[in-house]
C-alpha atoms as a PDB file:
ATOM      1  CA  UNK A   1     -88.719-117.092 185.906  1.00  0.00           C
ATOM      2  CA  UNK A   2     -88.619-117.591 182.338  1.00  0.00           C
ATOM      3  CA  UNK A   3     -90.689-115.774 180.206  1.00  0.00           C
ATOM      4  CA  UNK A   4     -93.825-118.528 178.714  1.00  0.00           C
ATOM      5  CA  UNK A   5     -93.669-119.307 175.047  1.00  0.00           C
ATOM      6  CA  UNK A   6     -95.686-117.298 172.149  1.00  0.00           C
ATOM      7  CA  UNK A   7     -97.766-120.123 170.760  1.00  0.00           C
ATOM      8  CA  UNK A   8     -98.286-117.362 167.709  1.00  0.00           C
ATOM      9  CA  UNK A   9     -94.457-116.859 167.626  1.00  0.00           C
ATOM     10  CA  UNK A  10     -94.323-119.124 164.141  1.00  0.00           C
ATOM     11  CA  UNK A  11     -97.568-117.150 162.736  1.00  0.00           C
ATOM     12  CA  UNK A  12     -96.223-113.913 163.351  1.00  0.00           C
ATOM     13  CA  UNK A  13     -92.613-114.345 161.833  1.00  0.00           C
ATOM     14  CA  UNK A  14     -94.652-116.169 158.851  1.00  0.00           C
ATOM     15  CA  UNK A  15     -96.691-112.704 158.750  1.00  0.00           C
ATOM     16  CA  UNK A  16     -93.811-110.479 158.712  1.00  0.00           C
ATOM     17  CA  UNK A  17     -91.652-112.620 155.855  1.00  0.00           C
ATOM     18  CA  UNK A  18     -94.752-112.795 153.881  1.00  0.00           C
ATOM     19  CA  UNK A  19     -95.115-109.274 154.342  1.00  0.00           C
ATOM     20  CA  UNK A  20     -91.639-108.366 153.583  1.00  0.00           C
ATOM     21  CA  UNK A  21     -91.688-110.447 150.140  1.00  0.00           C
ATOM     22  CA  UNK A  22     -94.688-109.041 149.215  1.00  0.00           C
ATOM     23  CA  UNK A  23     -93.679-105.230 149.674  1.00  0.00           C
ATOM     24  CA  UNK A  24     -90.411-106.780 148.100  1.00  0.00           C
ATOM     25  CA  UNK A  25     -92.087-107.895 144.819  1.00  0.00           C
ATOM     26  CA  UNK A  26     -93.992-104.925 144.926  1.00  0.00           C
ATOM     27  CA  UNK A  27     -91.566-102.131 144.919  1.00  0.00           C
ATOM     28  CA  UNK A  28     -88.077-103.226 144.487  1.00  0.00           C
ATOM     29  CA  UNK A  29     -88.933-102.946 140.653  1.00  0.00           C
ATOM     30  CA  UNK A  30     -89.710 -99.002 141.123  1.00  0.00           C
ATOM     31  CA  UNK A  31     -87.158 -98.388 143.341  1.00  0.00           C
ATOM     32  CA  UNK A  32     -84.702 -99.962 140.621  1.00  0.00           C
ATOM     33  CA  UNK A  33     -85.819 -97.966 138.196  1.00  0.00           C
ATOM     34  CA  UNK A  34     -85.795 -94.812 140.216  1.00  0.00           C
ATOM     35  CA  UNK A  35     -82.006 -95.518 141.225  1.00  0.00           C
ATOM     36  CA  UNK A  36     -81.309 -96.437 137.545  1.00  0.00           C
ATOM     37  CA  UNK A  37     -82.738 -93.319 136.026  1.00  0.00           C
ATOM     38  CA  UNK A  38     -80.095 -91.171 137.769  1.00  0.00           C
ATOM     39  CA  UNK A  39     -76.604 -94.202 136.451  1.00  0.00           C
ATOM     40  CA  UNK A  40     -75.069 -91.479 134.185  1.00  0.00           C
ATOM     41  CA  UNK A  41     -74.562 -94.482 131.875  1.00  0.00           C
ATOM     42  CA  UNK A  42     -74.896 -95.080 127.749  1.00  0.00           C
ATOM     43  CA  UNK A  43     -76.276 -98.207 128.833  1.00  0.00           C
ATOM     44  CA  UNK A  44     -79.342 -99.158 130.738  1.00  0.00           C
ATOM     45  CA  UNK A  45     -78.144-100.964 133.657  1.00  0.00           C
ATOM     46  CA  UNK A  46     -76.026-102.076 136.331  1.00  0.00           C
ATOM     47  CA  UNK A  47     -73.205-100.915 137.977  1.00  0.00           C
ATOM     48  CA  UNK A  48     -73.866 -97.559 138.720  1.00  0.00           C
ATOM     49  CA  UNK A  49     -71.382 -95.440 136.916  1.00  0.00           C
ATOM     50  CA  UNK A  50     -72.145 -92.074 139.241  1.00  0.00           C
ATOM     51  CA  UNK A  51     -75.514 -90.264 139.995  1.00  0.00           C
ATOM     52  CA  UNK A  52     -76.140 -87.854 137.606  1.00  0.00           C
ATOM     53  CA  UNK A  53     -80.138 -85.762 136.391  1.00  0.00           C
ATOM     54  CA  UNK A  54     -78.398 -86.381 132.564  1.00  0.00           C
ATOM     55  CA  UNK A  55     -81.008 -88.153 131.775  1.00  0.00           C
ATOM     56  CA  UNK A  56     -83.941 -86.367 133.101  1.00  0.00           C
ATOM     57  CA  UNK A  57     -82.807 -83.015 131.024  1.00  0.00           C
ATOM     58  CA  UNK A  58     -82.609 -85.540 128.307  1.00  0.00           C
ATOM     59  CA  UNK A  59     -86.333 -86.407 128.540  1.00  0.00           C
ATOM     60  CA  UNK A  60     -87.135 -82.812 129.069  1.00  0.00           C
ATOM     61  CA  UNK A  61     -85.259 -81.499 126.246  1.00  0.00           C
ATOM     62  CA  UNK A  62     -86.788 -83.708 124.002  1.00  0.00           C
ATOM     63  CA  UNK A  63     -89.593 -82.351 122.323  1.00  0.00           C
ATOM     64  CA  UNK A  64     -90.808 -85.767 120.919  1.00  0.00           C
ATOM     65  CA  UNK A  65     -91.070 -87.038 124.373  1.00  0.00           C
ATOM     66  CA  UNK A  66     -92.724 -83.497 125.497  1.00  0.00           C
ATOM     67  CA  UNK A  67     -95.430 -83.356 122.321  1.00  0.00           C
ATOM     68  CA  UNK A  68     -96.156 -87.334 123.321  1.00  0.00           C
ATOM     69  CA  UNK A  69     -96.414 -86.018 127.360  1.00  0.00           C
ATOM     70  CA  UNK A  70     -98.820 -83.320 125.822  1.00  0.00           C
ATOM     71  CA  UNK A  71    -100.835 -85.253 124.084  1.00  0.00           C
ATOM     72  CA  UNK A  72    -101.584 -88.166 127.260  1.00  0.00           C
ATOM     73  CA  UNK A  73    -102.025 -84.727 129.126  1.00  0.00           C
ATOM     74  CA  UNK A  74    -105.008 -83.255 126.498  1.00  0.00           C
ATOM     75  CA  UNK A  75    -106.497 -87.116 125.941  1.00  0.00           C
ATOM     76  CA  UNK A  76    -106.499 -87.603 129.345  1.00  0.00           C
ATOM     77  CA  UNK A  77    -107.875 -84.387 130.787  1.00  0.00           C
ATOM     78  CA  UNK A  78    -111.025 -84.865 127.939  1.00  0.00           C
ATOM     79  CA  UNK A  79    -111.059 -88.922 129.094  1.00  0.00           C
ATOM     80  CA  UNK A  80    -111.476 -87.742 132.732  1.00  0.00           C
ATOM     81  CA  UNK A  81    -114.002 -85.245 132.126  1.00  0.00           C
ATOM     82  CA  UNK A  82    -116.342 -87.382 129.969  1.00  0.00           C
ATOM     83  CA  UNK A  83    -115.987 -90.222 131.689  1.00  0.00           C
ATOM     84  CA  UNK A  84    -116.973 -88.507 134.900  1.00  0.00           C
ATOM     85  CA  UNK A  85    -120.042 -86.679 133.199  1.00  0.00           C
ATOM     86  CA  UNK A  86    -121.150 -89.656 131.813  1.00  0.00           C
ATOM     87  CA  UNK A  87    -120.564 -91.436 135.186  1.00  0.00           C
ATOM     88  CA  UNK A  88    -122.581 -88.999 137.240  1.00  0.00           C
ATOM     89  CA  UNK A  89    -125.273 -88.891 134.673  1.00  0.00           C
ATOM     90  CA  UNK A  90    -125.926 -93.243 134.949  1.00  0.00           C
ATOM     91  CA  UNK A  91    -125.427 -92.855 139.160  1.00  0.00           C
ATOM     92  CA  UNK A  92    -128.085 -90.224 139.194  1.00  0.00           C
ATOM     93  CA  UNK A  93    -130.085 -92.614 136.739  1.00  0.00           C
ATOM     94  CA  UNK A  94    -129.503 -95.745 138.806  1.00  0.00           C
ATOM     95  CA  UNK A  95    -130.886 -94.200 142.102  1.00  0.00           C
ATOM     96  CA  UNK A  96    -134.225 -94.988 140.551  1.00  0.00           C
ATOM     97  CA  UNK A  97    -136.220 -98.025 139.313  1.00  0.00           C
ATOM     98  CA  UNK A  98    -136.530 -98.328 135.707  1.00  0.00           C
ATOM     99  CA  UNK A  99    -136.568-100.801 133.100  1.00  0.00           C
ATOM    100  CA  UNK A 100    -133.596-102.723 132.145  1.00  0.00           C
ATOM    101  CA  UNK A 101    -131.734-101.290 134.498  1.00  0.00           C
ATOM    102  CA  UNK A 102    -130.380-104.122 135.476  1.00  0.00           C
ATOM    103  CA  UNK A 103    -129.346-105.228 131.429  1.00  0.00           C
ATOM    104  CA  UNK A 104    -127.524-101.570 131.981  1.00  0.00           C
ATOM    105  CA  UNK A 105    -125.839-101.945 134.533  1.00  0.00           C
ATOM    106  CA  UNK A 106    -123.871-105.168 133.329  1.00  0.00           C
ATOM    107  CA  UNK A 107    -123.308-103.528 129.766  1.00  0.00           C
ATOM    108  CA  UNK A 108    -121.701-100.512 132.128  1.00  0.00           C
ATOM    109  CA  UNK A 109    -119.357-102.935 133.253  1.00  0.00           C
ATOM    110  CA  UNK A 110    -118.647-104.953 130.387  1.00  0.00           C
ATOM    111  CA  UNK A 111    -115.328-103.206 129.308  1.00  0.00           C
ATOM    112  CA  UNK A 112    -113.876-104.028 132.795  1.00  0.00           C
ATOM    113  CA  UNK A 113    -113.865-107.784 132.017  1.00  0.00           C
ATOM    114  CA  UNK A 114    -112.927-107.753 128.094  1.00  0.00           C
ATOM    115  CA  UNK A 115    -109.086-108.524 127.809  1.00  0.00           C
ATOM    116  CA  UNK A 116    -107.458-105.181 126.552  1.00  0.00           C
ATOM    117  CA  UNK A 117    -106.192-106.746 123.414  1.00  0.00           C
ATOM    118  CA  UNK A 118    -109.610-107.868 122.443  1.00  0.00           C
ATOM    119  CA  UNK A 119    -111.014-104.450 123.091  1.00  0.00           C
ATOM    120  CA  UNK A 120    -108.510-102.761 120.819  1.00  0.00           C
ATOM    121  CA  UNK A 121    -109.033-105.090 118.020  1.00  0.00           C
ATOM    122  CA  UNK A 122    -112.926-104.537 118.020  1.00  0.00           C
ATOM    123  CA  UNK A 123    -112.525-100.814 118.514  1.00  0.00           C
ATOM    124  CA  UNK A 124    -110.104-101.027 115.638  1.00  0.00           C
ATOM    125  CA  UNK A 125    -112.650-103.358 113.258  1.00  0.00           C
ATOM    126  CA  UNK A 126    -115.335-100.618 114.547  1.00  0.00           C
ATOM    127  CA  UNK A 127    -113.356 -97.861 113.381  1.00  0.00           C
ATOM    128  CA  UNK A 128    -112.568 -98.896 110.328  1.00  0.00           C
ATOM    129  CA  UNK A 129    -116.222 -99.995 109.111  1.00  0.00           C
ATOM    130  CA  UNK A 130    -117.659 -96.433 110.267  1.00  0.00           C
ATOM    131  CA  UNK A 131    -114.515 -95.038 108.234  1.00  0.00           C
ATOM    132  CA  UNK A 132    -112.714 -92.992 110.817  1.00  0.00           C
ATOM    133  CA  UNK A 133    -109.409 -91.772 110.969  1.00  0.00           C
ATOM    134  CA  UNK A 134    -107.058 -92.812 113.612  1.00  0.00           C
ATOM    135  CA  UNK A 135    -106.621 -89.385 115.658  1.00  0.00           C
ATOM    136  CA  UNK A 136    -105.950 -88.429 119.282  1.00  0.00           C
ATOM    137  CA  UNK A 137    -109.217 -86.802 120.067  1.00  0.00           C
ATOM    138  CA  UNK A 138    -111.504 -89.445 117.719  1.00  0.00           C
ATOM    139  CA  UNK A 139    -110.355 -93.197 118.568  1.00  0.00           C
ATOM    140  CA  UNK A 140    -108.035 -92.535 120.943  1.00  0.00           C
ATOM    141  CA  UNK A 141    -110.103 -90.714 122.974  1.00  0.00           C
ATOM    142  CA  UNK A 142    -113.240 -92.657 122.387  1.00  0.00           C
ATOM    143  CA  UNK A 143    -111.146 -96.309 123.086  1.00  0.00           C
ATOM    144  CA  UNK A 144    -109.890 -94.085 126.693  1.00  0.00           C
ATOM    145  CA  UNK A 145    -113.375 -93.340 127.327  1.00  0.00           C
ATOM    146  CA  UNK A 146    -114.663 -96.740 127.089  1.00  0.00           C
ATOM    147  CA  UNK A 147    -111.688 -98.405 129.592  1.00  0.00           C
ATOM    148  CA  UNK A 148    -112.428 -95.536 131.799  1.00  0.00           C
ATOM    149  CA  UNK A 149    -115.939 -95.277 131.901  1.00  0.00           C
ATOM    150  CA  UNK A 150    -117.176 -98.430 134.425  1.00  0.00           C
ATOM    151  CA  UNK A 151    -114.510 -97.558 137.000  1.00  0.00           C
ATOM    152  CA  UNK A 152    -115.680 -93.808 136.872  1.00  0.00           C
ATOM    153  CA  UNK A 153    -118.656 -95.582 137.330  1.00  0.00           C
ATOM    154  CA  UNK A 154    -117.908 -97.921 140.244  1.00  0.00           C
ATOM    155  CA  UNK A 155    -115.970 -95.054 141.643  1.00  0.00           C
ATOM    156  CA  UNK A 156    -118.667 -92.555 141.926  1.00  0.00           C
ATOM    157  CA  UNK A 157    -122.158 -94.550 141.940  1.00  0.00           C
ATOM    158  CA  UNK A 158    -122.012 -95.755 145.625  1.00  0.00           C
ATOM    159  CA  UNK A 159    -121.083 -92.129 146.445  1.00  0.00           C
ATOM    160  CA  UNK A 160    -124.140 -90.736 144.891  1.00  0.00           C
ATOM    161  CA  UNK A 161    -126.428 -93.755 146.528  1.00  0.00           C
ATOM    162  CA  UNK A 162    -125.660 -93.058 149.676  1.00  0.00           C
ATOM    163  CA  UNK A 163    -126.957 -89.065 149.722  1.00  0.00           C
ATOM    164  CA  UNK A 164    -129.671 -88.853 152.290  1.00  0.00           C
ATOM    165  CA  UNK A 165    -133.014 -88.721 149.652  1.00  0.00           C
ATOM    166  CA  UNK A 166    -134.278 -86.311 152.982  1.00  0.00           C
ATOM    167  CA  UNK A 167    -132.701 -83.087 152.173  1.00  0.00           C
ATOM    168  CA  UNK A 168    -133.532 -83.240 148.573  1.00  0.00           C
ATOM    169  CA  UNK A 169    -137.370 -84.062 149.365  1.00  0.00           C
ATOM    170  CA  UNK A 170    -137.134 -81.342 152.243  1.00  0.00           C
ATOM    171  CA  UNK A 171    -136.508 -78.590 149.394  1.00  0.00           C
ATOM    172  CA  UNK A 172    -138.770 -79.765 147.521  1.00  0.00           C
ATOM    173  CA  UNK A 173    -141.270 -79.400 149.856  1.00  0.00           C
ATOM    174  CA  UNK A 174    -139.891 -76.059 150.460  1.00  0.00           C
ATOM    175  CA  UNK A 175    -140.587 -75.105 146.587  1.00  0.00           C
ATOM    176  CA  UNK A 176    -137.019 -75.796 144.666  1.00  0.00           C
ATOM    177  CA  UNK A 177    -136.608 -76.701 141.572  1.00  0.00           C
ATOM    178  CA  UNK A 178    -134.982 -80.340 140.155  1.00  0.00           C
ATOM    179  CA  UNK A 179    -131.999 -78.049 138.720  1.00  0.00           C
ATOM    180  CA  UNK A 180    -131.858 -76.166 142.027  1.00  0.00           C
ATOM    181  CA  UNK A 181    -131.901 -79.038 144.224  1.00  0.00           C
ATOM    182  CA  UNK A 182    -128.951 -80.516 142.089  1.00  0.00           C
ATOM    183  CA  UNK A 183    -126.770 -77.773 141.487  1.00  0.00           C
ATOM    184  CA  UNK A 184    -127.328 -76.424 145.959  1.00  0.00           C
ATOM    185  CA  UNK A 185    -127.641 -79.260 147.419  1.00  0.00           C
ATOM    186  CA  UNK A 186    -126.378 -82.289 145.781  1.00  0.00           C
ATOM    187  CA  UNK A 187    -123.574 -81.348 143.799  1.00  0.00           C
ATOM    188  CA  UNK A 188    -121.413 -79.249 146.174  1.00  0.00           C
ATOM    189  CA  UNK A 189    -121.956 -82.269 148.642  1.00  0.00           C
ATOM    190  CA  UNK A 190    -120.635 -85.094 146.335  1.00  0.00           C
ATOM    191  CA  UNK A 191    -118.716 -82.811 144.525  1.00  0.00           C
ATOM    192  CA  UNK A 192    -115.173 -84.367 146.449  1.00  0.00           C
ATOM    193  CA  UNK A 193    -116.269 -87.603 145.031  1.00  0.00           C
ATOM    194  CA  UNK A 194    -116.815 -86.226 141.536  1.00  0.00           C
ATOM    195  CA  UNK A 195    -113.105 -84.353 141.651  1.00  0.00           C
ATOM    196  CA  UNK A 196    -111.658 -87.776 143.047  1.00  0.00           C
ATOM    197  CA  UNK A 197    -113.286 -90.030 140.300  1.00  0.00           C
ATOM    198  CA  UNK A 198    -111.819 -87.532 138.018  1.00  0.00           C
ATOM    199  CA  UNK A 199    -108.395 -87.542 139.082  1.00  0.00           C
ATOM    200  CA  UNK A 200    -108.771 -91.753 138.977  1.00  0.00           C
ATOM    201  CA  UNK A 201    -109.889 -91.677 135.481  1.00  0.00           C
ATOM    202  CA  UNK A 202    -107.029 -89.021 134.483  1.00  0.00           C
ATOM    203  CA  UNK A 203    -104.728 -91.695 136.033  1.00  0.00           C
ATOM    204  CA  UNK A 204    -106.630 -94.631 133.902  1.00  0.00           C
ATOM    205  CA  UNK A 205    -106.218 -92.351 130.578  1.00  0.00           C
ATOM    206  CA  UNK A 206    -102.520 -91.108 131.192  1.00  0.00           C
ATOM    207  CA  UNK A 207    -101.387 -94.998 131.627  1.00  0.00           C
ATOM    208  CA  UNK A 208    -103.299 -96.338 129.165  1.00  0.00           C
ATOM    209  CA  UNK A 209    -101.741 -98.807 126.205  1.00  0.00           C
ATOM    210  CA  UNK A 210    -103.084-101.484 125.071  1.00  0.00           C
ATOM    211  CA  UNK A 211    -106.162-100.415 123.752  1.00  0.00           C
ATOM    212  CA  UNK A 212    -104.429 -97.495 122.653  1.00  0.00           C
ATOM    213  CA  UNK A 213    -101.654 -99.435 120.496  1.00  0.00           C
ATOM    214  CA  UNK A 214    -104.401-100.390 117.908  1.00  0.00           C
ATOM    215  CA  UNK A 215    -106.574 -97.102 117.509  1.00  0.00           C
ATOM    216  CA  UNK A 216    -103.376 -94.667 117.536  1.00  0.00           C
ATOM    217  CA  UNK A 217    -102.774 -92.460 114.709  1.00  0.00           C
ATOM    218  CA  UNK A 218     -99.275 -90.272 114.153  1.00  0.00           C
ATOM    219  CA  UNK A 219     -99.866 -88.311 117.258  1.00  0.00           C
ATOM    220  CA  UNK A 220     -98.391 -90.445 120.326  1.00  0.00           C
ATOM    221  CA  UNK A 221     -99.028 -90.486 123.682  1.00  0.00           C
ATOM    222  CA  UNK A 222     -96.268 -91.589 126.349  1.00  0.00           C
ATOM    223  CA  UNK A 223     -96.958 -95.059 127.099  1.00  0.00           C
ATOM    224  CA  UNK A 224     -96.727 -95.790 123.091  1.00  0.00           C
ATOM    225  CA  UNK A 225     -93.697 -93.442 123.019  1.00  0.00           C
ATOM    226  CA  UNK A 226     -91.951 -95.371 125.580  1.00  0.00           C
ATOM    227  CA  UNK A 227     -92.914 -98.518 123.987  1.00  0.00           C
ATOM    228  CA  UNK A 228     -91.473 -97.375 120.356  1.00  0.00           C
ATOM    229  CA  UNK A 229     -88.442 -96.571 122.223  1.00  0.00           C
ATOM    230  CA  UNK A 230     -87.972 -99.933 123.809  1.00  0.00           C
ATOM    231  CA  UNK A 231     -88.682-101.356 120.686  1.00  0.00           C
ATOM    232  CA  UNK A 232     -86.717 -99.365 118.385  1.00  0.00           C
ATOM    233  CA  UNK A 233     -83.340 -99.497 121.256  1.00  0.00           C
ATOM    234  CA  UNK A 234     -83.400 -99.560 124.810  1.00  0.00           C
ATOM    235  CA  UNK A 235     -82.737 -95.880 124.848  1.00  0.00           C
ATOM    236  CA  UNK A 236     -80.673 -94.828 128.574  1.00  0.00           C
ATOM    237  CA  UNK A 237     -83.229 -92.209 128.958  1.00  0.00           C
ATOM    238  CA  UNK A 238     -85.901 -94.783 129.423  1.00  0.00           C
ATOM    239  CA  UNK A 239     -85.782 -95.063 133.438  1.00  0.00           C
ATOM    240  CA  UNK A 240     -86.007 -91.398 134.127  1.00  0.00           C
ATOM    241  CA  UNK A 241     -89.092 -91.347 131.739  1.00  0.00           C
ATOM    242  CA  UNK A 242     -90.607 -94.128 133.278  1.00  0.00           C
ATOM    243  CA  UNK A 243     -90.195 -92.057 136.701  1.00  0.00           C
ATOM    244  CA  UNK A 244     -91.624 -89.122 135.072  1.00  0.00           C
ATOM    245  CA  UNK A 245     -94.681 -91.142 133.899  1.00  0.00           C
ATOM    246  CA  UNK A 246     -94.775 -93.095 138.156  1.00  0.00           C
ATOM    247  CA  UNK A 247     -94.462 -89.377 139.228  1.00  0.00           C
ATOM    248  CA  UNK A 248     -97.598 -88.357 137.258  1.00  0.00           C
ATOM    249  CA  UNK A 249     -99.547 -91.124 137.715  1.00  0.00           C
ATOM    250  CA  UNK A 250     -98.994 -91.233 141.754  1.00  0.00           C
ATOM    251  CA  UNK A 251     -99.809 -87.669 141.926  1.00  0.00           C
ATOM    252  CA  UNK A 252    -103.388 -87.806 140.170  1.00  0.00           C
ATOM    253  CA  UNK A 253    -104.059 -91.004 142.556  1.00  0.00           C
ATOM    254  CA  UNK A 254    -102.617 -89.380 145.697  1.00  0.00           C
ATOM    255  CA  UNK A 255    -105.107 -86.229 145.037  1.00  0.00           C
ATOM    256  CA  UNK A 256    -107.728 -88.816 144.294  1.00  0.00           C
ATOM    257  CA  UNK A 257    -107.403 -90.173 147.530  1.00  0.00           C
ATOM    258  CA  UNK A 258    -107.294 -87.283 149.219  1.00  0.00           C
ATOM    259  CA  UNK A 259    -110.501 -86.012 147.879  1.00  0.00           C
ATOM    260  CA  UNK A 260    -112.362 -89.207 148.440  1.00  0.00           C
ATOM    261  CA  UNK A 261    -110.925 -88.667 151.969  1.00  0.00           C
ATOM    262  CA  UNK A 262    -113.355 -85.805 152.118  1.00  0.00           C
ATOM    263  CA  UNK A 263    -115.936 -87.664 150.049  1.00  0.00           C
ATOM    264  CA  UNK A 264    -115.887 -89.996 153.217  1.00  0.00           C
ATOM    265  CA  UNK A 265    -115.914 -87.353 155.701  1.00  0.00           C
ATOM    266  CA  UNK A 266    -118.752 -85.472 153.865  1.00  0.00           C
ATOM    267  CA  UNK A 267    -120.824 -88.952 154.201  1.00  0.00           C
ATOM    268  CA  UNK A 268    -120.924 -89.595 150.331  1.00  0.00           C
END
């Protein structure tokens, strides 16, 4: 008896091609550039002369590349840090009614919908009328801050919402303190969801360009580094720095995920 006919048979095979070409357009650009970072070639491309970590002692041994590594490192670190401070501080705020909170929230989120280009040229016109020297920890660090800053924001604020109002009114009622409810109670319960928003915004920072191109000063981070490079010559070292920078980048998000994994399981 033959078997009857899938009437989903066409919707299914439609699934799995537009599956496969999206994963397709998705990674066969990293995996490209992972395969091309070990060609032990003088020039960036195909065919594959033989596999070879050349290049990665290149970028290693290059201390231009490893004070520009450094300095996305330090910038992002301090991005991360006051971006999740400042976060924390405006969800603790916005558990409450007040007013204009409202008028706050959508000047929070303001930077998220401002094309980057546009943001670095008013950051740079801002700069320069309040007279301040392009630096690392000044604009750059200030311009990382503001990209950062409303997905800190989005990242951590339902987290903070959602803790049960109960326990902190039940030590109240029990005699604590505002500062002792917060640092016993509420902080090592959302704390997962503070370490993953950091690790996000770290991510945010150590990627960032754009606004970054127009508020640099003679201190480079890596993204700018690698784009002076590409401008300057396509340099063969290029892929196994861009893997460096993937490498990086995926581990801060992978450890972000993993603590708001136990953000989740905590119930925040």
């Amino acid at each position: 008896m033959a078997r009857p006919r899938d009437p989903f048979r066409a919707w299914k095979l439609a699934l799995w091609v537009y599956a496969g070409t999206f994963f397709f357009v998705l990674y066969a650009p990293l995996v490209t550039i992972a395969v091309l970072s070990f060609n032990d070639s003088e020039i960036t491309g195909f065919p594959i002369v033989s596999f070879s970590l050349r290049w990665y002692r290149v970028v290693f041994a290059n201390p231009t590349l490893l004070s520009a590594f450094g300095h996305s490192v330090a910038v992002g670190l301090a991005a991360a840090l006051l971006s999740t401070a400042l976060a924390l501080g405006l969800s603790l705020a916005f558990r409450h009614d007040f007013r204009g909170k409202g008028l706050l929230l959508n000047l929070v989120l303001v930077p998220v919908v401002i094309p980057g280009i546009i943001g670095g040229i008013v950051l740079l016109i801002f700069f320069g009328y309040a007279e301040l020297r392009s630096a690392l920890m000044t604009t750059v660090l200030v311009a990382h801050v503001n990209w950062v800053l409303p997905f800190a924001f989005l990242t951590l604020y339902p987290r903070v919402h959602r803790f049960d109002h109960t326990l902190e009114e039940a030590a109240m009622d029990l005699g604590a303190h505002p500062r002792q409810i917060f640092l016993h109670i509420v902080l090592p319960v959302i704390r997962p969801g503070i370490i993953a928003t950091a690790l996000f915004a770290f991510s945010l920072s150590f990627d960032e360009f754009i606004r970054t191109v127009f508020v640099v000063g003679e201190e480079r981070t890596v993204p700018i580094q690698f784009w002076t490079m590409i401008v300057d010559r396509l340099a063969p070292e290029l892929p196994a720095m861009a893997v460096v920078i993937i490498v990086v980048s995926m581990a801060a998000a992978l450890l972000g995920f993993t603590y708001q994994r136990r953000a989740d399981a905590a119930g925040t």
